[in-house]
PDB file of N, CA and C in Angstrom:
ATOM      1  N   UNK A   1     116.107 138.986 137.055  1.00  0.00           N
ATOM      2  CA  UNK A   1     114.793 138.489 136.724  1.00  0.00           C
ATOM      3  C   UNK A   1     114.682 138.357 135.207  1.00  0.00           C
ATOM      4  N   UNK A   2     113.985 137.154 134.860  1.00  0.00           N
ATOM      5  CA  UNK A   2     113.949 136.943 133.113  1.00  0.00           C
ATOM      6  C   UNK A   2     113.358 138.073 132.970  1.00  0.00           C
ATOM      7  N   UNK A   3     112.919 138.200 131.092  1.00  0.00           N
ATOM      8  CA  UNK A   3     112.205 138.855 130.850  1.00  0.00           C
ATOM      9  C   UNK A   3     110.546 138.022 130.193  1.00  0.00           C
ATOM     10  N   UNK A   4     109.213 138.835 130.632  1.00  0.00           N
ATOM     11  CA  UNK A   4     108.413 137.745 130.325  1.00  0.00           C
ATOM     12  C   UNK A   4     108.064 138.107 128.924  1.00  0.00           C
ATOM     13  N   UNK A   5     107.695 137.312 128.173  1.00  0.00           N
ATOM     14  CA  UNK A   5     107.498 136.875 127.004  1.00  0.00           C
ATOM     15  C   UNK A   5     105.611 137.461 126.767  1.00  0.00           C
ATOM     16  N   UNK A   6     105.319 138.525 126.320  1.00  0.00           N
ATOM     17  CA  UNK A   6     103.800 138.753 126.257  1.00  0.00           C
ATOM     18  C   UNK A   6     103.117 137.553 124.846  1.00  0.00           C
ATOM     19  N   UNK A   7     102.219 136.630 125.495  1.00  0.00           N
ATOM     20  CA  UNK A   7     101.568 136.062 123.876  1.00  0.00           C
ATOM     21  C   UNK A   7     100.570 136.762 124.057  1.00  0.00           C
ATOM     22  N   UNK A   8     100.201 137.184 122.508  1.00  0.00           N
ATOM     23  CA  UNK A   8      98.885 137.695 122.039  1.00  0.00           C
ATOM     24  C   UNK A   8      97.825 136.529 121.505  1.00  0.00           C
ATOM     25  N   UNK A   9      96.982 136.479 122.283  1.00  0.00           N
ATOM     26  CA  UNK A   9      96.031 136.020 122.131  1.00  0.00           C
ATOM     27  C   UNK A   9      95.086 136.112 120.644  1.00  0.00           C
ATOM     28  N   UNK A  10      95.454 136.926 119.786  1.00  0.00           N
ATOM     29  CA  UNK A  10      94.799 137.621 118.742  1.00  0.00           C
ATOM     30  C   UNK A  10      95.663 136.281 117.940  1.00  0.00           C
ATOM     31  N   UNK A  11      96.421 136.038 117.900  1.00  0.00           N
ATOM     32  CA  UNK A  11      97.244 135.242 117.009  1.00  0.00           C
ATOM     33  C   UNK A  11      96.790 133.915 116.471  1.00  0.00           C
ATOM     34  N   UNK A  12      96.132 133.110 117.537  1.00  0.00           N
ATOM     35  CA  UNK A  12      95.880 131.718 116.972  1.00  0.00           C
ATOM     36  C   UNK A  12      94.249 131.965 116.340  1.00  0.00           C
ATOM     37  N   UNK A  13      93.859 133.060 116.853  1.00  0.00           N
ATOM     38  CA  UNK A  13      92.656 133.113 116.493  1.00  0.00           C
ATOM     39  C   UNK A  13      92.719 133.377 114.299  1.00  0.00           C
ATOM     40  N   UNK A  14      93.817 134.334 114.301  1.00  0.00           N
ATOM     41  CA  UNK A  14      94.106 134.318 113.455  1.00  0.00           C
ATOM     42  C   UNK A  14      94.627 133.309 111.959  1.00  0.00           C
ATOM     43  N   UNK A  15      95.407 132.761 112.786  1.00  0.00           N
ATOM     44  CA  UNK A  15      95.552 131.245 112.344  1.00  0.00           C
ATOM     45  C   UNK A  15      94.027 130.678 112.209  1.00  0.00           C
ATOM     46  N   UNK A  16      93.632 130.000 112.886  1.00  0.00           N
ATOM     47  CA  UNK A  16      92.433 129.362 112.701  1.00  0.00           C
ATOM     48  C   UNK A  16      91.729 130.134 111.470  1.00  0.00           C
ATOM     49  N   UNK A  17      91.551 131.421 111.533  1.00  0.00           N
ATOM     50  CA  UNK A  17      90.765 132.313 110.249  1.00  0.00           C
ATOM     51  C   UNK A  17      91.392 131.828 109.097  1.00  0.00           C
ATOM     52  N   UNK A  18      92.793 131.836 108.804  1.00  0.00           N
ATOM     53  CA  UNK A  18      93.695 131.465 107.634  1.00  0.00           C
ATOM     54  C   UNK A  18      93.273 130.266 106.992  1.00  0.00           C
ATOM     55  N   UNK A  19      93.569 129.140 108.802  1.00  0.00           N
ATOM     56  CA  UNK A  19      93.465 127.582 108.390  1.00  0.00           C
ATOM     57  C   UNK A  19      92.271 127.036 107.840  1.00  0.00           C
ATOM     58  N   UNK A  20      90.850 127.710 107.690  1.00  0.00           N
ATOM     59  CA  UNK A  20      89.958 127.672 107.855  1.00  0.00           C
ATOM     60  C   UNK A  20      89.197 128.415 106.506  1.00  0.00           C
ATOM     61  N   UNK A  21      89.981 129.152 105.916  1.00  0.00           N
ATOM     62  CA  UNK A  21      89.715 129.967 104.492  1.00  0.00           C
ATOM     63  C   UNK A  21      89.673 128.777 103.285  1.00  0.00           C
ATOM     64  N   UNK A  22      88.442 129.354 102.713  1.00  0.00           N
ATOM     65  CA  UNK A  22      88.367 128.630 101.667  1.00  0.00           C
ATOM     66  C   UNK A  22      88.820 129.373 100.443  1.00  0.00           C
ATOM     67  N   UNK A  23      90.444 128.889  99.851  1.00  0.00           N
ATOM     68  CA  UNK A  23      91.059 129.457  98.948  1.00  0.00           C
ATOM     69  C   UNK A  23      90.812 129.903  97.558  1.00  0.00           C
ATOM     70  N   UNK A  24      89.280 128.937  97.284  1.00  0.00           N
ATOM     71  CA  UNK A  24      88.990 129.737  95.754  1.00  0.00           C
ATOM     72  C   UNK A  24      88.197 131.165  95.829  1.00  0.00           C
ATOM     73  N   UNK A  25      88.303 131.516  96.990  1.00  0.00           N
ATOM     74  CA  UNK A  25      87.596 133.133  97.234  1.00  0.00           C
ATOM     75  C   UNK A  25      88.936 133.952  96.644  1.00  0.00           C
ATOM     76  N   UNK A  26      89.669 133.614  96.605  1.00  0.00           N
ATOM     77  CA  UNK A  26      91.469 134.325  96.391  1.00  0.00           C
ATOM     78  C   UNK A  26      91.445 134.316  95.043  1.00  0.00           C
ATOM     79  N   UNK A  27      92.626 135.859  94.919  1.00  0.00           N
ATOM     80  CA  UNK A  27      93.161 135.574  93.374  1.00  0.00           C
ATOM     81  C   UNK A  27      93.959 134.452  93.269  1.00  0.00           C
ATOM     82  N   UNK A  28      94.707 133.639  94.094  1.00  0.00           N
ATOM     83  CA  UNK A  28      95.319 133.076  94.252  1.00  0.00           C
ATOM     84  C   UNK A  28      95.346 131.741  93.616  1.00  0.00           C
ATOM     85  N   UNK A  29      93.786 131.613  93.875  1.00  0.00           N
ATOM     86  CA  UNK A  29      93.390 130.169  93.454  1.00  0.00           C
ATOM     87  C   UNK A  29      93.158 129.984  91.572  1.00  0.00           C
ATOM     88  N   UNK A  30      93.314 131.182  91.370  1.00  0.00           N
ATOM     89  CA  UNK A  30      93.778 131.038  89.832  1.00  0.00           C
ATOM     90  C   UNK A  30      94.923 130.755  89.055  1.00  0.00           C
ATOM     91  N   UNK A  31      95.912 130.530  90.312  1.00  0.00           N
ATOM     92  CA  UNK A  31      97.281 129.989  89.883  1.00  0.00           C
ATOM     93  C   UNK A  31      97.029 128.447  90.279  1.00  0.00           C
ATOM     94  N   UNK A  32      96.777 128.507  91.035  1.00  0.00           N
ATOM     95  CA  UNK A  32      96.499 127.150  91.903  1.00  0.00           C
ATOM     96  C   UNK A  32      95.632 126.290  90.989  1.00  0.00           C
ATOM     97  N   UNK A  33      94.292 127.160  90.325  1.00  0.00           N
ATOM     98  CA  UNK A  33      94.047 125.811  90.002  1.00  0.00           C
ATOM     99  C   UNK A  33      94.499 125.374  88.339  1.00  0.00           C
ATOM    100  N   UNK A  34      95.352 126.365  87.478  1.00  0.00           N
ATOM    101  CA  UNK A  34      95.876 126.189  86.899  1.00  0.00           C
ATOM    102  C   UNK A  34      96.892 124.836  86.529  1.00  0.00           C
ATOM    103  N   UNK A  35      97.271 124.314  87.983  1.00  0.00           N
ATOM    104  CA  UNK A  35      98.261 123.459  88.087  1.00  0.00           C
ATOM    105  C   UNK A  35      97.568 122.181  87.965  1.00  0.00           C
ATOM    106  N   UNK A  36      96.275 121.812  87.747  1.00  0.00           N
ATOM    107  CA  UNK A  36      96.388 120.403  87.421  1.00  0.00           C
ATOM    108  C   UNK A  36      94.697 120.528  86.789  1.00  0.00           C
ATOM    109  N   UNK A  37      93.909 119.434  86.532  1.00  0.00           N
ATOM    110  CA  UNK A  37      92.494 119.382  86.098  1.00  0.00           C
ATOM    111  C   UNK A  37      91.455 119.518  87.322  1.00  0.00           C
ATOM    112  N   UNK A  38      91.828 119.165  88.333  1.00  0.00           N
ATOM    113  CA  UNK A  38      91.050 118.997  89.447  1.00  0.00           C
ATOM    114  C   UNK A  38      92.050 119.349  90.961  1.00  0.00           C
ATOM    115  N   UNK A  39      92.623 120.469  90.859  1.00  0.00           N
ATOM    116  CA  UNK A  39      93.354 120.610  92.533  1.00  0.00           C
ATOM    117  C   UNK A  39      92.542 121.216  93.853  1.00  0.00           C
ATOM    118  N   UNK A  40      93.040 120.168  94.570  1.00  0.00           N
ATOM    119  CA  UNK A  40      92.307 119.783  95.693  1.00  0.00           C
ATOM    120  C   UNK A  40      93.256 120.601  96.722  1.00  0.00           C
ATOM    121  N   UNK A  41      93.021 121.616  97.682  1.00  0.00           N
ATOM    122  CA  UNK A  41      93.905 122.272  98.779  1.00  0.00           C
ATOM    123  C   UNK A  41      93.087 120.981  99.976  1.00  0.00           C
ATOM    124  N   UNK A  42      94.836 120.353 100.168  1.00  0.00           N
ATOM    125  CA  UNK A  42      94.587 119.505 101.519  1.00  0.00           C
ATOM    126  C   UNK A  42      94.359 120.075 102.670  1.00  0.00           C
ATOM    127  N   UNK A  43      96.138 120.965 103.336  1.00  0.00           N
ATOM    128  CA  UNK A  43      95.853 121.644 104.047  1.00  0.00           C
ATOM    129  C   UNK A  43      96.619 123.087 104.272  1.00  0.00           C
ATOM    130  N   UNK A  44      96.162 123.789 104.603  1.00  0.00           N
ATOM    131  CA  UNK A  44      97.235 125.198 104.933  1.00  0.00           C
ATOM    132  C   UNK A  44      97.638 125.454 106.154  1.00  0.00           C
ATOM    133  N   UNK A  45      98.944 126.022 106.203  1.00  0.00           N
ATOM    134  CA  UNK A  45      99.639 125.194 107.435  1.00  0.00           C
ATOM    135  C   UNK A  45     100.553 126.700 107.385  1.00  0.00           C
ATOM    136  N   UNK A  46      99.876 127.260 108.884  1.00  0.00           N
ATOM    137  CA  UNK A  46      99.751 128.601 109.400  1.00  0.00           C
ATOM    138  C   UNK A  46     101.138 128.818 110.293  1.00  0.00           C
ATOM    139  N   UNK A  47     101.959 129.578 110.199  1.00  0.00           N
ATOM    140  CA  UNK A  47     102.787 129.853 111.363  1.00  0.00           C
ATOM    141  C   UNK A  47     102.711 130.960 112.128  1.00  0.00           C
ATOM    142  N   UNK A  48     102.153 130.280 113.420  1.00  0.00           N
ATOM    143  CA  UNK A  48     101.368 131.280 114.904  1.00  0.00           C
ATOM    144  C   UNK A  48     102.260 132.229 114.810  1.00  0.00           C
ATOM    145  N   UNK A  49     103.379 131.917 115.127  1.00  0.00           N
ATOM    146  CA  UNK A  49     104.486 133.100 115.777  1.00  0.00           C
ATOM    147  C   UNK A  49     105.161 133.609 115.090  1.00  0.00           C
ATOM    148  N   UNK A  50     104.606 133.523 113.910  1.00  0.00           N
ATOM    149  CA  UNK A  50     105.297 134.099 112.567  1.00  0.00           C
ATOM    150  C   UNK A  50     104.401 135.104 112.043  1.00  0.00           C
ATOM    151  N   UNK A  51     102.950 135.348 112.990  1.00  0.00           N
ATOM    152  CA  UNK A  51     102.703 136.371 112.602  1.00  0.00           C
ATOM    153  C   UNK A  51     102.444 137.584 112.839  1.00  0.00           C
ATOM    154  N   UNK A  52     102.393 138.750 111.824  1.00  0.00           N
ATOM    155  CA  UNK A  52     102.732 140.390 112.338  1.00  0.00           C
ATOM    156  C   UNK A  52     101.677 141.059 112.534  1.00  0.00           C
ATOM    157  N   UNK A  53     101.180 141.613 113.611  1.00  0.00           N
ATOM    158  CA  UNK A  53     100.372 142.576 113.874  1.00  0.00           C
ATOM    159  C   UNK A  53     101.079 143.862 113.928  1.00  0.00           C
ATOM    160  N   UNK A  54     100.243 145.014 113.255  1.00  0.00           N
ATOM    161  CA  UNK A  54     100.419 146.527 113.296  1.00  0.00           C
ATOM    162  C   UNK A  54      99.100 147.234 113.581  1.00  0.00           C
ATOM    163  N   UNK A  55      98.816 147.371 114.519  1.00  0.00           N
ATOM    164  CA  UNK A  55      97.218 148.093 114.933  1.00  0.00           C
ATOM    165  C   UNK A  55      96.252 146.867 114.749  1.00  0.00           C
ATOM    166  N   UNK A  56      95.439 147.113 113.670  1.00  0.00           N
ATOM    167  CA  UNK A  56      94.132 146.050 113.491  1.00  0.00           C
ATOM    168  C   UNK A  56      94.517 145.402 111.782  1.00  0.00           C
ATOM    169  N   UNK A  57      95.485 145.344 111.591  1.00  0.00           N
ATOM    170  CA  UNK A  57      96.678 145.105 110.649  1.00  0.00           C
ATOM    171  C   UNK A  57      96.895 143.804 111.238  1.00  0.00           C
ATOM    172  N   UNK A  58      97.171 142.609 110.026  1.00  0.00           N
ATOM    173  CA  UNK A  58      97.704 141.273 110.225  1.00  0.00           C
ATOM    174  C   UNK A  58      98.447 140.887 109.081  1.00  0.00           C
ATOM    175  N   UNK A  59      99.641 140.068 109.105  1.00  0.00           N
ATOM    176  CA  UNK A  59     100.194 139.152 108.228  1.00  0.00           C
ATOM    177  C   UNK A  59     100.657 138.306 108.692  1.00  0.00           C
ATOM    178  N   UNK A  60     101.051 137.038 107.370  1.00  0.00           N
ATOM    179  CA  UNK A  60     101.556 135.942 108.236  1.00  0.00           C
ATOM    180  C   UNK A  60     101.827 135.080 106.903  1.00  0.00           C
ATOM    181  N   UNK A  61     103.107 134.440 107.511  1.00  0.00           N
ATOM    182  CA  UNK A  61     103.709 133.167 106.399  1.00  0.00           C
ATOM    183  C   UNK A  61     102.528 131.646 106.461  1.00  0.00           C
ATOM    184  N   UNK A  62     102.548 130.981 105.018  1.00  0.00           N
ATOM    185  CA  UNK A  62     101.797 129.836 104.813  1.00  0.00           C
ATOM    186  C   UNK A  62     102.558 128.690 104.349  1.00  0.00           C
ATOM    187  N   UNK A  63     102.105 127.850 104.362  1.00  0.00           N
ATOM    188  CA  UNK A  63     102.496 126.487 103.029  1.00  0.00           C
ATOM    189  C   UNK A  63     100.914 126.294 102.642  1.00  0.00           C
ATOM    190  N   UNK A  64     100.963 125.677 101.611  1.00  0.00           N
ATOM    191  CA  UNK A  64      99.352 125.371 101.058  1.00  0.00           C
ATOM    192  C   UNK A  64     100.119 123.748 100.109  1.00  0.00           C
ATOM    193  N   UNK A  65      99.434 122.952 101.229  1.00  0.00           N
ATOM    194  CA  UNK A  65      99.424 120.975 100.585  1.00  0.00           C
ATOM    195  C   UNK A  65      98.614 121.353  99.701  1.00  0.00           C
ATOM    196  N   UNK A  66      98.526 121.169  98.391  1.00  0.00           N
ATOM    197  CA  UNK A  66      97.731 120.453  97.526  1.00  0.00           C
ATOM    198  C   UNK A  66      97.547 118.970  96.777  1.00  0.00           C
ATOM    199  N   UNK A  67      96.550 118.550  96.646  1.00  0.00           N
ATOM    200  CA  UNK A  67      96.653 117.424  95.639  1.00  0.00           C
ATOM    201  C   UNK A  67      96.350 117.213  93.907  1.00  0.00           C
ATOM    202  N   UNK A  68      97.232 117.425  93.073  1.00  0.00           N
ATOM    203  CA  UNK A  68      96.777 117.790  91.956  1.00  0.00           C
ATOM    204  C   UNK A  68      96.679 116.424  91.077  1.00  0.00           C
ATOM    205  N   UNK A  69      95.101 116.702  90.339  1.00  0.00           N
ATOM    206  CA  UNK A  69      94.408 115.162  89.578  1.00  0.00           C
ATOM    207  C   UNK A  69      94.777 115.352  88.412  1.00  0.00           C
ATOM    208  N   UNK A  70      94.794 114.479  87.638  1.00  0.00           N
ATOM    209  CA  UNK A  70      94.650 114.338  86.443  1.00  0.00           C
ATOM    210  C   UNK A  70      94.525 113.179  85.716  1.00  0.00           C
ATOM    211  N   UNK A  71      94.025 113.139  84.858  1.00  0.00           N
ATOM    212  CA  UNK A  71      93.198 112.347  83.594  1.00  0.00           C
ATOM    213  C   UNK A  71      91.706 111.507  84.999  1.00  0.00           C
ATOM    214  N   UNK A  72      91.411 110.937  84.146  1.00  0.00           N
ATOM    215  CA  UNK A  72      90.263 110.229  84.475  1.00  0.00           C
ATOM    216  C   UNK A  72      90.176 108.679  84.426  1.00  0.00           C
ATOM    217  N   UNK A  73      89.214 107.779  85.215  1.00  0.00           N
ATOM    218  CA  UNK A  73      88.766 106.685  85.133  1.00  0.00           C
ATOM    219  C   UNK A  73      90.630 105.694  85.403  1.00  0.00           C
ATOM    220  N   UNK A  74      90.734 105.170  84.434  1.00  0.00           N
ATOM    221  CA  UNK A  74      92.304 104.070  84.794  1.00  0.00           C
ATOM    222  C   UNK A  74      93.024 104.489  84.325  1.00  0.00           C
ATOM    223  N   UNK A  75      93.194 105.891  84.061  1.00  0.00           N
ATOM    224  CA  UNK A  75      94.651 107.118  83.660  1.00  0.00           C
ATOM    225  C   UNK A  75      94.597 107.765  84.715  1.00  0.00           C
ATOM    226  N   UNK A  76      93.329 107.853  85.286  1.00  0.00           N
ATOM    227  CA  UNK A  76      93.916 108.953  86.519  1.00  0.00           C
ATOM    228  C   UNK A  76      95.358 109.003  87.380  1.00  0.00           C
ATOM    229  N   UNK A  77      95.764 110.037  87.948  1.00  0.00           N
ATOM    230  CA  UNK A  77      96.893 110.144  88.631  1.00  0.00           C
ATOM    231  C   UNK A  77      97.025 111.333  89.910  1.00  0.00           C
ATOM    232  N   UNK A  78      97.475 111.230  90.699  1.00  0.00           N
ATOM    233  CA  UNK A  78      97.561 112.224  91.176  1.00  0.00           C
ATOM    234  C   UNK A  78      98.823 112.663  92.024  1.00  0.00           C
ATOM    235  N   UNK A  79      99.237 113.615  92.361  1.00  0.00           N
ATOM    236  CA  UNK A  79     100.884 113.764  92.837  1.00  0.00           C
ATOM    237  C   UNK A  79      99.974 115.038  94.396  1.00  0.00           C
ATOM    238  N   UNK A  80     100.951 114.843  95.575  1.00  0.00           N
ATOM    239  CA  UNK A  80     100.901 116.150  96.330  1.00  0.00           C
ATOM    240  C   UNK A  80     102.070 116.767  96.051  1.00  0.00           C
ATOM    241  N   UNK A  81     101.582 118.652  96.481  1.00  0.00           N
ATOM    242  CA  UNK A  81     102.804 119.579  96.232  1.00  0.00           C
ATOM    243  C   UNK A  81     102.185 120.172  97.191  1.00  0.00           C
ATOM    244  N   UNK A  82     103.242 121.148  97.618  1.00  0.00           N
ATOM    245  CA  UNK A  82     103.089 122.332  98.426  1.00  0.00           C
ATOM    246  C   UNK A  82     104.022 123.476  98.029  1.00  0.00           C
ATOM    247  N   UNK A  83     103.585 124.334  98.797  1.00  0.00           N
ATOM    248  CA  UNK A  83     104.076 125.749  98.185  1.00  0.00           C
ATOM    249  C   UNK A  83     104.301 126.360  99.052  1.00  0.00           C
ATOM    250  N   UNK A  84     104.912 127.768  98.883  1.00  0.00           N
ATOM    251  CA  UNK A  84     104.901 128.507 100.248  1.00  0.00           C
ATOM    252  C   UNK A  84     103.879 130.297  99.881  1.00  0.00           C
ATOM    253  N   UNK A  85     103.574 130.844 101.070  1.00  0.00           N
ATOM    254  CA  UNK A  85     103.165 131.759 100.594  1.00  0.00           C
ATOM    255  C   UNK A  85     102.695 132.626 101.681  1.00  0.00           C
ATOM    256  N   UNK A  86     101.811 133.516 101.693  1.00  0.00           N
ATOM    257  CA  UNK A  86     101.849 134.662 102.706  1.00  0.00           C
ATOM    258  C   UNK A  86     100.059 135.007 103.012  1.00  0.00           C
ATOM    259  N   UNK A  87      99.464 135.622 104.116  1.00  0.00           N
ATOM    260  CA  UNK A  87      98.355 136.262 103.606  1.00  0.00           C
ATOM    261  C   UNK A  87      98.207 137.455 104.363  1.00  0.00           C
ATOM    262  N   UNK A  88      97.200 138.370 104.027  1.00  0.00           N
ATOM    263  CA  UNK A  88      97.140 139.357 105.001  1.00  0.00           C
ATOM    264  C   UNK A  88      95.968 139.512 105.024  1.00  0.00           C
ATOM    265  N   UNK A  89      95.413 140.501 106.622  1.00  0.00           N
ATOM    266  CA  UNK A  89      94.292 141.155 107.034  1.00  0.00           C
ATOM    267  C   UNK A  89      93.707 142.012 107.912  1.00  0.00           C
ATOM    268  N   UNK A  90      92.732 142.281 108.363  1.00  0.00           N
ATOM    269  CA  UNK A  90      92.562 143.089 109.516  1.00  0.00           C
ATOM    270  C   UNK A  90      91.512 142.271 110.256  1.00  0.00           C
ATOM    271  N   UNK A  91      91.637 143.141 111.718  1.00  0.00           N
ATOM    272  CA  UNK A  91      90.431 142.308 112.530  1.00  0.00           C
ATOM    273  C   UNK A  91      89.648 143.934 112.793  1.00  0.00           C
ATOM    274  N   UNK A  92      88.667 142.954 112.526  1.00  0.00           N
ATOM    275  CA  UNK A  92      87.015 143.782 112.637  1.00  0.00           C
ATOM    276  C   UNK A  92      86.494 143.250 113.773  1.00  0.00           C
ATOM    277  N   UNK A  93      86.416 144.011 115.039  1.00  0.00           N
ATOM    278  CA  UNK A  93      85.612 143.640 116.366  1.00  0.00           C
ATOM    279  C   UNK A  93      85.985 142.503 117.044  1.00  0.00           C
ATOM    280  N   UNK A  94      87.722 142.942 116.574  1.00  0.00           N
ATOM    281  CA  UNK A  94      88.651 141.618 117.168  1.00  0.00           C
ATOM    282  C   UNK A  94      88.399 139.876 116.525  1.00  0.00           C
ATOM    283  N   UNK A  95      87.570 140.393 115.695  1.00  0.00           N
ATOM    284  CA  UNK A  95      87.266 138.969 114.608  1.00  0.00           C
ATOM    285  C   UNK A  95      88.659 139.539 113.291  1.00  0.00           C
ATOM    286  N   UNK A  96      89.382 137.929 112.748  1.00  0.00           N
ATOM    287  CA  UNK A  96      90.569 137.974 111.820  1.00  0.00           C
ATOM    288  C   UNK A  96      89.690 138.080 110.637  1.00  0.00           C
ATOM    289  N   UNK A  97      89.760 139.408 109.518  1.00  0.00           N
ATOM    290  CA  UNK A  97      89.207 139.186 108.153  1.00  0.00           C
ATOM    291  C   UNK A  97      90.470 138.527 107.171  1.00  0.00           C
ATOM    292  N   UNK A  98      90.234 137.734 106.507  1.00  0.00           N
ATOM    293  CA  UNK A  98      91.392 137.832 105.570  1.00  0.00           C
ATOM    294  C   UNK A  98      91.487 138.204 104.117  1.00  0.00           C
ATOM    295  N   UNK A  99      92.202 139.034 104.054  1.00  0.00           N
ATOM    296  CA  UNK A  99      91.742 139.729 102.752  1.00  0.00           C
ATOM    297  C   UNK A  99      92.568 139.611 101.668  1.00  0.00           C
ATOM    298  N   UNK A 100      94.071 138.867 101.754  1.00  0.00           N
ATOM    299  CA  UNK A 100      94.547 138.593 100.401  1.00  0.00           C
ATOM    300  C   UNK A 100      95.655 137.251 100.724  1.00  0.00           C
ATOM    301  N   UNK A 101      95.031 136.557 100.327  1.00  0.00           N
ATOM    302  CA  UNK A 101      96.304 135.648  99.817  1.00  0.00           C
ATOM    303  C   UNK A 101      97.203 135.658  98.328  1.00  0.00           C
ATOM    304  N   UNK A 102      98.650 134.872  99.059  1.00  0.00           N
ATOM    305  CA  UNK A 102      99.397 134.900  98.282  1.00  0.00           C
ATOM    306  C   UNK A 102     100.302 133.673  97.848  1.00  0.00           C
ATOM    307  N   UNK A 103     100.273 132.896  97.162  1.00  0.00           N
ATOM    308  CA  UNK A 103     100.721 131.971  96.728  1.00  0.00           C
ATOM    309  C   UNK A 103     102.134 131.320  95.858  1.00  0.00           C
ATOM    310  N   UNK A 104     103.044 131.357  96.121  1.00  0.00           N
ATOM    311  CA  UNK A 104     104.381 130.757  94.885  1.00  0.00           C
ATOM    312  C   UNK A 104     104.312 129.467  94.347  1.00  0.00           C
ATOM    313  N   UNK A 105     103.738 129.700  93.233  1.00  0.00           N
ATOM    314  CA  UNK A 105     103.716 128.014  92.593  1.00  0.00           C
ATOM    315  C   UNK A 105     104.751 128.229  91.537  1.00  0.00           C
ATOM    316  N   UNK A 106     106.217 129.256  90.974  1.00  0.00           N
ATOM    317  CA  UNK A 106     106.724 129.152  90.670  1.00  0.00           C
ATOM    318  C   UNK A 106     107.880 127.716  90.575  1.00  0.00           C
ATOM    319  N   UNK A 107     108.336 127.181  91.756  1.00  0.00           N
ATOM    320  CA  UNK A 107     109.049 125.736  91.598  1.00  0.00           C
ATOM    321  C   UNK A 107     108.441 124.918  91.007  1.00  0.00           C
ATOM    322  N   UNK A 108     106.677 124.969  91.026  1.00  0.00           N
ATOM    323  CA  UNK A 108     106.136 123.736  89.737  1.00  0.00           C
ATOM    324  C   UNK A 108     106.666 123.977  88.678  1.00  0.00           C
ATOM    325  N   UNK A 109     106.800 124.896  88.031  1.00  0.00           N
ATOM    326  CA  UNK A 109     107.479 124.989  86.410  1.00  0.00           C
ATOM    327  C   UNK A 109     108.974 125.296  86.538  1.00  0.00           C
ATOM    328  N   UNK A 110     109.484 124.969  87.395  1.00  0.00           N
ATOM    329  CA  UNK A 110     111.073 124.923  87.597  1.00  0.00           C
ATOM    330  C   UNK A 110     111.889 123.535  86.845  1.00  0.00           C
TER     331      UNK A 110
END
């Protein structure tokens, strides 16, 4: 007989909390918005099964699309990047808090 595979249900809910965070609440977004005059987070792009529960304990791997502006009027420009990065949290009454993101924008200045 296989063996069955348990999914936790706690997981996408989690995701959705991540996908759904608005990143200038983060220290994070002080690197982030460092990188251009006006950066725009397109989208953050959660991996379900990539992430770790320990009790009421959560983590989990990211990418974060951005679009970064610069200059203005008929100089403007703009380029997308992405990054990779991590966040963590706990669930409160089985609701996902998220309480720290983490961001590598090191390859921009590579």
């Amino acid at each position: 007989m296989g063996q069955v595979k348990f999914k936790d249900d706690r997981k996408p809910l989690i995701a959705e909390a991540m996908r759904s965070s608005d990143l200038t609440d983060f220290a994070c977004w002080d690197d982030l918005d460092a990188l251009s005059s006006e950066t725009q987070v397109a989208n953050i792009e959660v991996f379900d099964d990539e992430i770790m529960l320990s009790g009421k304990s959560f983590e989990g791997a990211i990418n974060v699309y951005l679009t970064l502006n610069y200059g203005n009027g008929d100089d403007a420009t703009w380029i997308s990047a992405a990054f990779p990065g991590s966040f963590s949290g706990v669930l409160q009454d089985r609701q996902p808090v998220i309480r720290n993101v983490i961001v590598d924008t090191s390859s921009f200045y590579a």
